[in-house]
C-alpha atoms as a PDB file:
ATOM      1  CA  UNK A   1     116.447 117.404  76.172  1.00  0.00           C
ATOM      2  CA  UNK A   2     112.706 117.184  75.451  1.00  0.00           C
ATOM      3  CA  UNK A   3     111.957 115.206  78.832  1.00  0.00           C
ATOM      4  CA  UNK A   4     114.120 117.711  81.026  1.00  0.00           C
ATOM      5  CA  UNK A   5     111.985 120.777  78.875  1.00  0.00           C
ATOM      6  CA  UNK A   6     109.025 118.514  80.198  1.00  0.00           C
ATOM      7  CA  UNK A   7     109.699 118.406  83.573  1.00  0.00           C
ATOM      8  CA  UNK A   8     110.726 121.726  84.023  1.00  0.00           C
ATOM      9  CA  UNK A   9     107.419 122.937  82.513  1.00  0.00           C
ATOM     10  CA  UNK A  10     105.090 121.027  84.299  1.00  0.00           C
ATOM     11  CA  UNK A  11     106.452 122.092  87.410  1.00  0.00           C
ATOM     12  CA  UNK A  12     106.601 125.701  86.478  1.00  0.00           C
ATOM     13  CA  UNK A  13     102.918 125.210  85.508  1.00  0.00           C
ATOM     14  CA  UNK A  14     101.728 122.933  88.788  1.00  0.00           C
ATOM     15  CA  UNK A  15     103.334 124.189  91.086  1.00  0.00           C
ATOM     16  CA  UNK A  16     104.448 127.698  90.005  1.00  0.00           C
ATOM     17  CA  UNK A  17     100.697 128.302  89.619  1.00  0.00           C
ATOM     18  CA  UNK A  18     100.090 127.371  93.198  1.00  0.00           C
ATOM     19  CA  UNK A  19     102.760 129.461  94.648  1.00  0.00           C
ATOM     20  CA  UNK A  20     101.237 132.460  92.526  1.00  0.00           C
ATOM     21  CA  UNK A  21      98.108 132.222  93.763  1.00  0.00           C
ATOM     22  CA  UNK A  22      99.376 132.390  97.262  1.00  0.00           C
ATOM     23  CA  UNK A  23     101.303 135.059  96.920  1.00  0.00           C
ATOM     24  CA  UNK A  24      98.102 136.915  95.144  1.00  0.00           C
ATOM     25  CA  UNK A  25      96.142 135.671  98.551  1.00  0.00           C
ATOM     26  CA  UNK A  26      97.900 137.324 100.899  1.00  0.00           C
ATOM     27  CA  UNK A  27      98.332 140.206  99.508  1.00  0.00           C
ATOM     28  CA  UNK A  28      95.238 142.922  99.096  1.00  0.00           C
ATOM     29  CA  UNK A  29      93.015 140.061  98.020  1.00  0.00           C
ATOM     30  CA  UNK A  30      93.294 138.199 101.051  1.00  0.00           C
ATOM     31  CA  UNK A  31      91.439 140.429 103.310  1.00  0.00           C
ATOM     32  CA  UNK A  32      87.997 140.105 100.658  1.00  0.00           C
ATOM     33  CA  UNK A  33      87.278 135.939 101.102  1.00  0.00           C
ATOM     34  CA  UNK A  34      83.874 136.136 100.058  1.00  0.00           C
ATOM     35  CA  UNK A  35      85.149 137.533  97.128  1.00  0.00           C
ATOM     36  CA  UNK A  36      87.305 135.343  96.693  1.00  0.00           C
ATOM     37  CA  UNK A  37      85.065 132.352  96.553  1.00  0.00           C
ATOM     38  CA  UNK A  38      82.423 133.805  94.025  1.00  0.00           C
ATOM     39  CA  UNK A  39      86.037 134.274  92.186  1.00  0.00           C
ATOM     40  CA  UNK A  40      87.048 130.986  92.262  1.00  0.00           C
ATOM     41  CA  UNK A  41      83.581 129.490  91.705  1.00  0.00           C
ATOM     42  CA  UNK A  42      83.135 131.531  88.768  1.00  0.00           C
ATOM     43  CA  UNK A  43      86.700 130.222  87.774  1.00  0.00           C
ATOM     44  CA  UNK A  44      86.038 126.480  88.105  1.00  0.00           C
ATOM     45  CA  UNK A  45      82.615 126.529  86.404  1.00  0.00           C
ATOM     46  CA  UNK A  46      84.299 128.636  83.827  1.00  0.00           C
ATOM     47  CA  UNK A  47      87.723 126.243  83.591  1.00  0.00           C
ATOM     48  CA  UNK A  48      84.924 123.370  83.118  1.00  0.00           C
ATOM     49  CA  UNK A  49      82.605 124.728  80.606  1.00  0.00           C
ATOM     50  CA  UNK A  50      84.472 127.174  78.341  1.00  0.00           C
ATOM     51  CA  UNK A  51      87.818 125.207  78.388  1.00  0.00           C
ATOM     52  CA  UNK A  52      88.206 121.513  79.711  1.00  0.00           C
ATOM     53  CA  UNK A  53      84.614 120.291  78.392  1.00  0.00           C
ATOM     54  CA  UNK A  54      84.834 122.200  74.670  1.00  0.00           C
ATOM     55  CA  UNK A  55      88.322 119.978  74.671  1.00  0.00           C
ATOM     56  CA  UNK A  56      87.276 116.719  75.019  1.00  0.00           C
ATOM     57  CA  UNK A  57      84.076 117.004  73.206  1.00  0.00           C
ATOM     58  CA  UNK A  58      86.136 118.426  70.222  1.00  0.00           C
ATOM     59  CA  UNK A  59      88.010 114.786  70.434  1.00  0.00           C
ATOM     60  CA  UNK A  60      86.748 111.699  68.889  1.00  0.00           C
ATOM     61  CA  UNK A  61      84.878 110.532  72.139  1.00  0.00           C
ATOM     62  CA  UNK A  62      81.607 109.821  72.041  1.00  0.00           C
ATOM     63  CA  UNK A  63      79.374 112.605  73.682  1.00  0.00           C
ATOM     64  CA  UNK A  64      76.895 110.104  75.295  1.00  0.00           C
ATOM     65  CA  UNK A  65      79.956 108.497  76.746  1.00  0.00           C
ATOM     66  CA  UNK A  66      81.563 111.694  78.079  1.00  0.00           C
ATOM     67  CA  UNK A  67      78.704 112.947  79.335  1.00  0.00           C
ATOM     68  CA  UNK A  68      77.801 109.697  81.175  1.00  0.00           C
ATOM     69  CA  UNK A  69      81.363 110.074  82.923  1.00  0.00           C
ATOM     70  CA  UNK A  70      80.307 113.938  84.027  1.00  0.00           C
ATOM     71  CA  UNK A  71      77.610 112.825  86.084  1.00  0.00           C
ATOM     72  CA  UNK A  72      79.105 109.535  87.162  1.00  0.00           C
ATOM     73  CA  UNK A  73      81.871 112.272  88.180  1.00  0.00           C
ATOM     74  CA  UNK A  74      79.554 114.489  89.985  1.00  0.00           C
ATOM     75  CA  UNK A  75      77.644 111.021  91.597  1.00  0.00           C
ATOM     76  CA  UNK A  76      81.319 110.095  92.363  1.00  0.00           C
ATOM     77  CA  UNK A  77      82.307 113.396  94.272  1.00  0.00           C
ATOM     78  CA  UNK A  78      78.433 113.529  96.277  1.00  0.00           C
ATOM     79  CA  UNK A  79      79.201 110.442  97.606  1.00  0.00           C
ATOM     80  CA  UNK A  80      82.957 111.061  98.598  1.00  0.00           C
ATOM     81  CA  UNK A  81      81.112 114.055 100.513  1.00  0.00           C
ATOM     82  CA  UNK A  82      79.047 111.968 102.009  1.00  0.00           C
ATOM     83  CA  UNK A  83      81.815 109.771 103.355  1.00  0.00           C
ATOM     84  CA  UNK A  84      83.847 112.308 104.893  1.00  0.00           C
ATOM     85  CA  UNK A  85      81.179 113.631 106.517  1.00  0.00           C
ATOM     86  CA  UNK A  86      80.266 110.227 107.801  1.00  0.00           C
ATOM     87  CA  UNK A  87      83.582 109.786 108.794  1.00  0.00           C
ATOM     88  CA  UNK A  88      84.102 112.827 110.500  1.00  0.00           C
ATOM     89  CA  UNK A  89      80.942 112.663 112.765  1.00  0.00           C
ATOM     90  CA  UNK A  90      81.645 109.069 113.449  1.00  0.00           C
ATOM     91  CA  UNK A  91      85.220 110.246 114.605  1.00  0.00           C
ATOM     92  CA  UNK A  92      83.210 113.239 116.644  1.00  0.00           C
ATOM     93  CA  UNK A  93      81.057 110.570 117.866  1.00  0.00           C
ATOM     94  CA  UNK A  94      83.440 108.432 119.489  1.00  0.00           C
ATOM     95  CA  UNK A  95      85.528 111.385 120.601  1.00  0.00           C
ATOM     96  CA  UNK A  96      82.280 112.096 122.609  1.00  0.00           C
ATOM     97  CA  UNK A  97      82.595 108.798 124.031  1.00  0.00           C
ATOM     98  CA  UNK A  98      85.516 109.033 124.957  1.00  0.00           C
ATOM     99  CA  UNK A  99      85.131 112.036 126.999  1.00  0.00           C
ATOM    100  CA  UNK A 100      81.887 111.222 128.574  1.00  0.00           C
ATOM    101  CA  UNK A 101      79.053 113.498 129.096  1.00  0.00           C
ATOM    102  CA  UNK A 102      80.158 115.731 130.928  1.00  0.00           C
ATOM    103  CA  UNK A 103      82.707 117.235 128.499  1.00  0.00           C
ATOM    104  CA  UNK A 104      80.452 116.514 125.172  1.00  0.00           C
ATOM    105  CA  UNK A 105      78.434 119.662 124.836  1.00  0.00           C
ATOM    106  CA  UNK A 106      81.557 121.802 124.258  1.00  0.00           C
ATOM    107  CA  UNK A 107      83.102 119.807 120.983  1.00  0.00           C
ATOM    108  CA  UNK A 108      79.094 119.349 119.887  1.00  0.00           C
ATOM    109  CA  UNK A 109      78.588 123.376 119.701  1.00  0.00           C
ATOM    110  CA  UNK A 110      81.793 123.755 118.319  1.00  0.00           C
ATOM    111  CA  UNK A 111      81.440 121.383 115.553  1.00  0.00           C
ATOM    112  CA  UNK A 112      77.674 122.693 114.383  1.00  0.00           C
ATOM    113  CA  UNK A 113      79.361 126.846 114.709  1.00  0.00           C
ATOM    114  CA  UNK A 114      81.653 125.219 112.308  1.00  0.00           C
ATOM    115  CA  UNK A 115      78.935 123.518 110.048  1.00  0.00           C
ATOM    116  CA  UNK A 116      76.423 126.381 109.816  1.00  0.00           C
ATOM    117  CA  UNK A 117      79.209 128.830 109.343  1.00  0.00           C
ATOM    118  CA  UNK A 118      81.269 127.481 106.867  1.00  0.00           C
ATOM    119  CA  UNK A 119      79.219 125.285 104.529  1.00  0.00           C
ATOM    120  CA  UNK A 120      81.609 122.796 102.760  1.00  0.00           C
ATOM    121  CA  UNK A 121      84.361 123.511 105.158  1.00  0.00           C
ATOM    122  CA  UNK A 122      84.774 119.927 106.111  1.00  0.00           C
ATOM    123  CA  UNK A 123      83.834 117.799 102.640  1.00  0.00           C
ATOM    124  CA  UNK A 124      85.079 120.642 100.077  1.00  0.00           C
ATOM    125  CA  UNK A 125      88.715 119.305 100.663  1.00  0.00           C
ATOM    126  CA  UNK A 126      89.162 116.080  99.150  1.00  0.00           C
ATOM    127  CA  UNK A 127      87.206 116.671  96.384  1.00  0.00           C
ATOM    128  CA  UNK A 128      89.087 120.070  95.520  1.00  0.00           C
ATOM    129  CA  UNK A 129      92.170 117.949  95.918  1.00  0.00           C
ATOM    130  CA  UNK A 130      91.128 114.871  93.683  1.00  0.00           C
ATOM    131  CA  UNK A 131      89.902 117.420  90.956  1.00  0.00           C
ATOM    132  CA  UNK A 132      93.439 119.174  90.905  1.00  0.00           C
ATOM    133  CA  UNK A 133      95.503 115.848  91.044  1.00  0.00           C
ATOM    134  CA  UNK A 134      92.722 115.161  87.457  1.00  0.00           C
ATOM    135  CA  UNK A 135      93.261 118.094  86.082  1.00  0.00           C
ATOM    136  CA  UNK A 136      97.417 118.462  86.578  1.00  0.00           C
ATOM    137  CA  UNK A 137      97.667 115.122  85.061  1.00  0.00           C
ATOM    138  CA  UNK A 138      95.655 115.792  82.107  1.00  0.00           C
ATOM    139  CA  UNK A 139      97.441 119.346  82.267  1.00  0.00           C
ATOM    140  CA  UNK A 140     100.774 117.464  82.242  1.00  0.00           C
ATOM    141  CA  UNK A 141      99.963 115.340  79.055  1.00  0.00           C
ATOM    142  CA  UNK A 142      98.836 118.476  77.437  1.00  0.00           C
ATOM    143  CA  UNK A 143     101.887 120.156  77.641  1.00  0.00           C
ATOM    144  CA  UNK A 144     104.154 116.584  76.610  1.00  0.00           C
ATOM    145  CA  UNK A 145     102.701 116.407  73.836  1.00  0.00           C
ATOM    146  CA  UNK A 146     102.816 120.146  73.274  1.00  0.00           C
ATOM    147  CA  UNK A 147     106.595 119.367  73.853  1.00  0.00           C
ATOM    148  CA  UNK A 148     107.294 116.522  71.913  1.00  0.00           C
ATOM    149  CA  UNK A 149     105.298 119.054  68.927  1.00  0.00           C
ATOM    150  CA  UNK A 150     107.389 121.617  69.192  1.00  0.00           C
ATOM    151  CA  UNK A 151     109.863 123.551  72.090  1.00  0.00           C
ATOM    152  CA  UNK A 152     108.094 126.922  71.802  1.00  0.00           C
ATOM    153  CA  UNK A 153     104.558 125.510  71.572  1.00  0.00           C
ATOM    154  CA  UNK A 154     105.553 123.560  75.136  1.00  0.00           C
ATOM    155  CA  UNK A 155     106.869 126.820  76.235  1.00  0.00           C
ATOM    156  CA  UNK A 156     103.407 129.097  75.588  1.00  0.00           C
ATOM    157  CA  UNK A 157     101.800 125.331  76.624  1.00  0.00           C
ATOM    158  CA  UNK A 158     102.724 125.382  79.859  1.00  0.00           C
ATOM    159  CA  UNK A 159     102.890 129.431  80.523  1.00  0.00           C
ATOM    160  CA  UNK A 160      99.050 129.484  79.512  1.00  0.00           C
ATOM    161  CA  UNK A 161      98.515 126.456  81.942  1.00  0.00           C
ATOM    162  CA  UNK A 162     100.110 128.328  84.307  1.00  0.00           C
ATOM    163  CA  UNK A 163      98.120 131.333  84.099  1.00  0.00           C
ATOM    164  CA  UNK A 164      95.181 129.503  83.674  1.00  0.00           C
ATOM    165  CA  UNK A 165      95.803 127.545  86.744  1.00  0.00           C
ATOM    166  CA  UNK A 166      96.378 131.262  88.958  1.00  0.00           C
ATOM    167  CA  UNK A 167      92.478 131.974  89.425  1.00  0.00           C
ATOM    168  CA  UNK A 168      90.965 128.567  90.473  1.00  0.00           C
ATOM    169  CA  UNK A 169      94.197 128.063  92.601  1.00  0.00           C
ATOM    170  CA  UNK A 170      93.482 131.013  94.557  1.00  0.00           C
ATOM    171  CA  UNK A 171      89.917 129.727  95.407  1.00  0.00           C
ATOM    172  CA  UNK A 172      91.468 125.846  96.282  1.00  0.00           C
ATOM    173  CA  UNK A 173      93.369 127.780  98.922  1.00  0.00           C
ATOM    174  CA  UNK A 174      90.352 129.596 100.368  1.00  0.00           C
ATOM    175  CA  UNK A 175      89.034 126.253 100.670  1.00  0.00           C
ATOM    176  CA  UNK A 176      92.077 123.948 101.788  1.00  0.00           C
ATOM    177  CA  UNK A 177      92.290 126.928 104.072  1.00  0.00           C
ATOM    178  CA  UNK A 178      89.222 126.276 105.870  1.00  0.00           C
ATOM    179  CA  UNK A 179      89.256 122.596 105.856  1.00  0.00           C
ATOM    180  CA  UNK A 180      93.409 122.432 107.280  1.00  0.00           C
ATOM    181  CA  UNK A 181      92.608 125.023 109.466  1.00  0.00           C
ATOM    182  CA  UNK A 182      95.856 126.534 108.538  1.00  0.00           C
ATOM    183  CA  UNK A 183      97.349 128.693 105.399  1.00  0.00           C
ATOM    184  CA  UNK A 184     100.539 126.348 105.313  1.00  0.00           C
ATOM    185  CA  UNK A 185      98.906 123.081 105.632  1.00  0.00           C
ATOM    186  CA  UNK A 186      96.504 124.673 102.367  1.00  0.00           C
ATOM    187  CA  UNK A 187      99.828 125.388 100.544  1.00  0.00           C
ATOM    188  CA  UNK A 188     101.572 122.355 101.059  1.00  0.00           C
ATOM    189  CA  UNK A 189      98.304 119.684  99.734  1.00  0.00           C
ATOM    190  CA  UNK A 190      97.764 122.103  97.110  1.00  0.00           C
ATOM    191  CA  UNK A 191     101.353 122.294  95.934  1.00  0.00           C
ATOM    192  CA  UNK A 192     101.723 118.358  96.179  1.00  0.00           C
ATOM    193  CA  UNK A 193      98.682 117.867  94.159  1.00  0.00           C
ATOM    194  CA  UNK A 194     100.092 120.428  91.713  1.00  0.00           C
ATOM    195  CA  UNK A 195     103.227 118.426  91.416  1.00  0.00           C
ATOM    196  CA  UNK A 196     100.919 115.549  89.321  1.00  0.00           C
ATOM    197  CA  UNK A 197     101.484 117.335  86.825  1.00  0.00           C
ATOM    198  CA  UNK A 198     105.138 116.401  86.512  1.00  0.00           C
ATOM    199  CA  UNK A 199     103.576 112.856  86.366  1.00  0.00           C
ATOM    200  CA  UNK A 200     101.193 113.744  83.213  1.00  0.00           C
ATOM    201  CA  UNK A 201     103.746 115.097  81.748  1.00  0.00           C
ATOM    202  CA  UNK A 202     106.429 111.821  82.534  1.00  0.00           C
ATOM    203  CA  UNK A 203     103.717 109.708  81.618  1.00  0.00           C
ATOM    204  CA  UNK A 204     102.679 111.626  78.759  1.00  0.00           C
ATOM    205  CA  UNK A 205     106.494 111.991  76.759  1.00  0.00           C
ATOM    206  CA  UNK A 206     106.629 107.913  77.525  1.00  0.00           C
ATOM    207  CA  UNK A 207     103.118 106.629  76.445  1.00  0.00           C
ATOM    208  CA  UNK A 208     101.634 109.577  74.227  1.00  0.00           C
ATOM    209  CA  UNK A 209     100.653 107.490  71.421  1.00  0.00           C
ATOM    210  CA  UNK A 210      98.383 105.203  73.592  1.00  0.00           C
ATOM    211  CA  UNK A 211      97.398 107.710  76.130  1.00  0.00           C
ATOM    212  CA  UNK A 212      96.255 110.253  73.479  1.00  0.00           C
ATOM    213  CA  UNK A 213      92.561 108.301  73.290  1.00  0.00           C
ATOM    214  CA  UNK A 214      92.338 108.581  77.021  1.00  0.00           C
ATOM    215  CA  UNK A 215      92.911 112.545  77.145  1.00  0.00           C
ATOM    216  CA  UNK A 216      88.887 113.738  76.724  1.00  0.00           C
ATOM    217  CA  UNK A 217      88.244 111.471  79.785  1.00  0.00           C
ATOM    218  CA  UNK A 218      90.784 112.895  81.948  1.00  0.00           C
ATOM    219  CA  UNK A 219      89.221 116.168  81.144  1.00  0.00           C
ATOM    220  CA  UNK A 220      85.788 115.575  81.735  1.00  0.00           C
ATOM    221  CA  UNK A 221      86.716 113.777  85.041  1.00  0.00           C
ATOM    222  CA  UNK A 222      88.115 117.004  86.146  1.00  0.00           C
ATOM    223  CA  UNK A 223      85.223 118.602  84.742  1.00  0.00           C
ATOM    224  CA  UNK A 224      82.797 117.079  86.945  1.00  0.00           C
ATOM    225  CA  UNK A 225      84.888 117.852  90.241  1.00  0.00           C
ATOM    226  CA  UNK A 226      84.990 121.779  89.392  1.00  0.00           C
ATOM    227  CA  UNK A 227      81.210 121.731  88.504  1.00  0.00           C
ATOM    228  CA  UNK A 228      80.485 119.965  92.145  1.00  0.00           C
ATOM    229  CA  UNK A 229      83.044 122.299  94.033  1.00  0.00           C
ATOM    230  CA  UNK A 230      81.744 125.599  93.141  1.00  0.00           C
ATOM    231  CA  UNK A 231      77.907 124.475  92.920  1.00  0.00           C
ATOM    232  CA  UNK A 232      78.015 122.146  96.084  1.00  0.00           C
ATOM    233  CA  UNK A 233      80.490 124.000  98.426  1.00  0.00           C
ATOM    234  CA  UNK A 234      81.305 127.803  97.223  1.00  0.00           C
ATOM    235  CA  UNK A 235      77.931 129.075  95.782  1.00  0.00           C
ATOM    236  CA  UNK A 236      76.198 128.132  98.957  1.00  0.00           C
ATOM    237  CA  UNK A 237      78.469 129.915 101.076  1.00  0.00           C
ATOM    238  CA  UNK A 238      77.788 133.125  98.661  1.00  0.00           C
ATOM    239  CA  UNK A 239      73.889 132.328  99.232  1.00  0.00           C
ATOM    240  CA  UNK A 240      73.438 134.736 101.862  1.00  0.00           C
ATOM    241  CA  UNK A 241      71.390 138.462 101.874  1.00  0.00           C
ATOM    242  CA  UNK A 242      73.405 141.045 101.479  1.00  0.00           C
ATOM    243  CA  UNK A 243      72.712 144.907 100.891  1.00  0.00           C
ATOM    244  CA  UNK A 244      72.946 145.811  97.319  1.00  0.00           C
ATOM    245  CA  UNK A 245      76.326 147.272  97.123  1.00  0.00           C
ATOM    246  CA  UNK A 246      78.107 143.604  98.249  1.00  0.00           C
ATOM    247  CA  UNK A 247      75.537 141.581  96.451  1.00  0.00           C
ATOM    248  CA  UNK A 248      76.862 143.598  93.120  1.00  0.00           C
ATOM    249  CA  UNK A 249      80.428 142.937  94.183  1.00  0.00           C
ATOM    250  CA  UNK A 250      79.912 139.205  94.716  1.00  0.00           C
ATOM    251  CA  UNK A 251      78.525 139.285  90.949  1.00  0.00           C
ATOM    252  CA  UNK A 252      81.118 140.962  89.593  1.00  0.00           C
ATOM    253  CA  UNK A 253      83.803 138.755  90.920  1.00  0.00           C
ATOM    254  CA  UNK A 254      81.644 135.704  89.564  1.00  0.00           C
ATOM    255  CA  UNK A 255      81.980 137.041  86.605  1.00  0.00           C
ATOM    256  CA  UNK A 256      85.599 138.286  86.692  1.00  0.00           C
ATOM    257  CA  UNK A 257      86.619 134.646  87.728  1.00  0.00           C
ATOM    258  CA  UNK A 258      84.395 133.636  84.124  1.00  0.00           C
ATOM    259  CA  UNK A 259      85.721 136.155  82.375  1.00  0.00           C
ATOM    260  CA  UNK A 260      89.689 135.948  83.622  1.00  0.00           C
ATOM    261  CA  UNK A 261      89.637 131.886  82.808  1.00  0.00           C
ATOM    262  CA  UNK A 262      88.080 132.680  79.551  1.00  0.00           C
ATOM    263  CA  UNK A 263      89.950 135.345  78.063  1.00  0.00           C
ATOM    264  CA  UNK A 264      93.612 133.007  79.056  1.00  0.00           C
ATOM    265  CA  UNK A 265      91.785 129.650  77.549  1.00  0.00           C
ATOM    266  CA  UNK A 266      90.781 131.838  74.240  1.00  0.00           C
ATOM    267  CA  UNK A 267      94.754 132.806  74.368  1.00  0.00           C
ATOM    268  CA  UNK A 268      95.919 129.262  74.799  1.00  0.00           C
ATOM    269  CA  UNK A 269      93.588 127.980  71.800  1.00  0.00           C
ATOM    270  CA  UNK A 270      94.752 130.960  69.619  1.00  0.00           C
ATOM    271  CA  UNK A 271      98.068 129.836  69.960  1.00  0.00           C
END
């Protein structure tokens, strides 16, 4: 009974979040991107240092140990950037080749428009992806063990998850968006990556005791993937000038994403 109350909850929670934010996305939202980035941004560098980072270092961990995984995390996801990147000119590169010179001018404009337009567009991806897959699996042990404590507790567990999850979701998808090149393709990575959580949570109800130690780790791995996301590949897409009445609105969303992951991770801890 406890392992099917599990599984049901982290899927509500992983996925459930994901659909959400889609649904929020295409509604009136969808037509303000920008906004929607400096939301998200503020959301993951909120979700980071107001919720998953206060966790772990509240845990027995050792802070010069957790903070030596942050910035192997954030060496970690400048180098995965730097991969893809080198990967995807190298496959631009021989695609040039390929075509010979007389057709190579046309794929080379199109691929800087795409570069100076839409900073991150290309190496935001994988690392939004890993950080998710992080985070739902430490997500998915939380709310085992909130499970295994308690029915009701796994219950408001996994509904504050979910709600938590809503914001920073809606961002991911801006960004899958972009890299797929299409709104489906965004839903369906995000949604699978969501479905980790299921895992945690499996893995979590079967080895709880041992995995309990791990559990600040997972979190500050996660940590260090929404810190490089929304300082590496949304805030320089919101550095541009603006007049004063859209450089105020792209503030104020910051701060509502802050503020919106804040106010649902002081809820979560207060119950």
């Amino acid at each position: 009974m406890t392992l099917i109350a599990i599984l049901l909850g982290t899927v509500a929670a992983g996925v459930g979040s994901v659909w959400l934010a889609a649904a929020l996305g295409m509604g009136v939202l969808a037509r303000f991107t920008q906004h929607m980035l400096s939301l998200a941004a503020g959301a993951l560098l909120a979700t980071a240092f107001m919720h998953l980072l206060p966790e772990a270092f509240e845990s027995q961990a050792g802070a010069h140990e957790l903070f030596a995984l942050l910035l192997g995390g954030l060496v970690f996801f400048f180098l995965l950037d730097k991969a893809e990147l080198w990967h995807h000119g190298h496959e631009h590169h021989h695609g040039e080749e390929h075509h010979g010179h007389g057709h190579g001018h046309a794929p080379a404009h199109g691929h800087d428009h795409a570069h100076h337009h839409a900073p991150g567009a290309h190496s935001g991806g994988w690392t939004v992806l890993a950080g998710d897959s992080v985070h739902a699996f430490g997500d998915g042990i939380l709310i085992a063990s909130a499970f295994v404590a308690d029915l009701r507790l796994g219950v408001v567990t996994a509904l504050a998850v979910l709600a938590h999850e809503v914001p920073h979701h809606m961002g991911d998808l801006v960004v899958l968006q972009q890299t797929s090149g299409t709104r489906r393709a965004a839903l369906v990575k995000v949604s699978l990556a969501g479905t980790v959580t299921a895992l945690g949570g499996l893995v979590g109800f079967v080895l709880l005791g041992q995995l309990e130690d791990w559990l600040p780790y997972f979190l500050v791995a996660a940590s260090s993937s929404f810190v490089y996301v929304a300082l590496a590949d949304l805030i320089p897409q919101l550095q541009k000038r603006l007049g004063l009445r859209e450089t105020v609105a792209q503030i104020g969303w910051l701060l509502a994403g802050i503020a919106l992951v804040t106010l649902v991770s002081g809820m979560a801890h207060g119950h």
